[in-house]
Protein backbone atom coordinates (compact mmCIF):
# COMPACT_ATOMS: atom_id res chain seq x y z
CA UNK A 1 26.27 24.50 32.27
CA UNK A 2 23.22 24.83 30.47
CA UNK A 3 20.20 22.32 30.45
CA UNK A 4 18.23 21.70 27.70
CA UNK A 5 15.31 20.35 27.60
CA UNK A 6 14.96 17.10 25.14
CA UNK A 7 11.98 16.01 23.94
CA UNK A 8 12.26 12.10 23.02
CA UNK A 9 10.34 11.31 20.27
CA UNK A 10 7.44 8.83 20.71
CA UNK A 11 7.94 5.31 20.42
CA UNK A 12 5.72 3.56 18.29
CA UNK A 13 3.28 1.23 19.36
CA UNK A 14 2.08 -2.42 17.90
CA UNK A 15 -0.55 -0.60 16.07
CA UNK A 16 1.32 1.73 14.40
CA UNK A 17 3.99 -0.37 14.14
CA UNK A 18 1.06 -2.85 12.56
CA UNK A 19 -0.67 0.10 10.44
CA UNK A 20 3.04 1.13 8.32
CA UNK A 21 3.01 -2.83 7.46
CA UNK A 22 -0.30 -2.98 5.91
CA UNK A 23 0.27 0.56 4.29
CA UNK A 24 3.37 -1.28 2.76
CA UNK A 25 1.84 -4.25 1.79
CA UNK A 26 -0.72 -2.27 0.07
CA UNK A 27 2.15 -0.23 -1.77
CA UNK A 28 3.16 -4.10 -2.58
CA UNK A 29 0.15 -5.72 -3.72
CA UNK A 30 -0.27 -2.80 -5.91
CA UNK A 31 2.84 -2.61 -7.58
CA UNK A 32 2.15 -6.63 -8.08
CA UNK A 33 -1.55 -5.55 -9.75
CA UNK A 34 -0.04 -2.50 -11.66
CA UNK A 35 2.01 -5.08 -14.17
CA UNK A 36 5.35 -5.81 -11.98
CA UNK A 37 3.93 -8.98 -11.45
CA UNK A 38 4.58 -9.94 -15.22
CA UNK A 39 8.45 -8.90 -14.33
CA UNK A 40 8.47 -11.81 -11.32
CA UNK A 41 6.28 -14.31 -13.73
CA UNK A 42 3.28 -13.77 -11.40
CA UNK A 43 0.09 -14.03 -12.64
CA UNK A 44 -1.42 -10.48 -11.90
CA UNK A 45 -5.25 -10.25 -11.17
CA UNK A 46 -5.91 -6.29 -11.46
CA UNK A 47 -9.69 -6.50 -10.51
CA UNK A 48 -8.84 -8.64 -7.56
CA UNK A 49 -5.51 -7.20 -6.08
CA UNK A 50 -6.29 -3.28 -6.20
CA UNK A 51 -9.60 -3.77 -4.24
CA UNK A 52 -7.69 -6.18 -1.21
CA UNK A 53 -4.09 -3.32 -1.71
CA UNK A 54 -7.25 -0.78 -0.74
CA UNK A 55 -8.63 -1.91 1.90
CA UNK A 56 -5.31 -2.86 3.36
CA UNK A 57 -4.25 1.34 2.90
CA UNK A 58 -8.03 1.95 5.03
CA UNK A 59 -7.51 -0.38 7.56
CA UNK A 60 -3.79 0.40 8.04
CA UNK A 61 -5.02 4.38 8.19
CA UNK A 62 -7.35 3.52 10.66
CA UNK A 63 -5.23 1.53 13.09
CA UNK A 64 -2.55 4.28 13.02
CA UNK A 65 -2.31 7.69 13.46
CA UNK A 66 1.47 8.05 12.80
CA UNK A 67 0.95 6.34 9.61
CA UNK A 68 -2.09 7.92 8.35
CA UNK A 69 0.19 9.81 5.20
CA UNK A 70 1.63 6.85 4.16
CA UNK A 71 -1.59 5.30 3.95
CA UNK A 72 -2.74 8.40 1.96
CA UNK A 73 -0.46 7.31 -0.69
CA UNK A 74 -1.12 3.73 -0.61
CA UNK A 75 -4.79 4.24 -1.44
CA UNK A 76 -3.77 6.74 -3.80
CA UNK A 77 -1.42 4.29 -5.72
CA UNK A 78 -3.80 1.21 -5.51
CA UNK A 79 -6.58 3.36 -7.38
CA UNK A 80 -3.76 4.29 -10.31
CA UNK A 81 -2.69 0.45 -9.83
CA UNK A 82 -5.98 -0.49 -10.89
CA UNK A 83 -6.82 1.94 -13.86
CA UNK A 84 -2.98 0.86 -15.25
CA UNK A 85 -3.56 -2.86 -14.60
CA UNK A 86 -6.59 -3.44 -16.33
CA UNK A 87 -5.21 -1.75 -19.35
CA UNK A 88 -2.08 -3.85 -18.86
CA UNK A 89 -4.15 -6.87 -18.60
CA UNK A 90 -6.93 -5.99 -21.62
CA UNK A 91 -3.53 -4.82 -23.85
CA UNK A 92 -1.73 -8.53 -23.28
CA UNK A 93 -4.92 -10.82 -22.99
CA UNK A 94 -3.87 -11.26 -19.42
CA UNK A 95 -6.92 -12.42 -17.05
CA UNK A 96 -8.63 -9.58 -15.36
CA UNK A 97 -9.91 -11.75 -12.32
């Protein structure tokens, strides 16, 4: 017989576990800012949503290491949020705050 030696991936903790939700919810609050909002009748604020989806993506990059990446992208995506909802919200008269 041969013994191999497994290495058991780390289990995450509450703050990782907590830092992938807020990444998420930034990813979310985005997509809401971005003009999806219009598709679930909700009235999007672009210059108040992006700001709150970015500072969720910092603080969720801060509190987790494992998550950092995902986070990454979620800051990424609430900056393009915000340049494509405010031209969403200028193009249909929509309210900007």
């Amino acid at each position: 017989m041969t013994t191999l030696d497994e290495t058991r991936p780390e289990r995450s903790s509450a703050a990782d576990t907590i830092g992938g939700l807020l990444a998420v919810a930034s990813i979310v609050l985005s997509g809401i800012a971005m003009g999806f909002g219009l598709l679930l009748q909700l009235d999007a604020h672009p210059a108040r949503l992006s700001p709150v989806a970015m500072l969720l993506a910092l603080v969720g990059a801060r509190m987790s290491s494992r998550y950092q990446s995902l986070a990454l992208k979620a800051a990424m995506f609430a900056g393009v949020a915000w340049v494509i909802g405010m031209t969403v919200a200028i193009v249909t008269d929509g309210p900007l705050f």
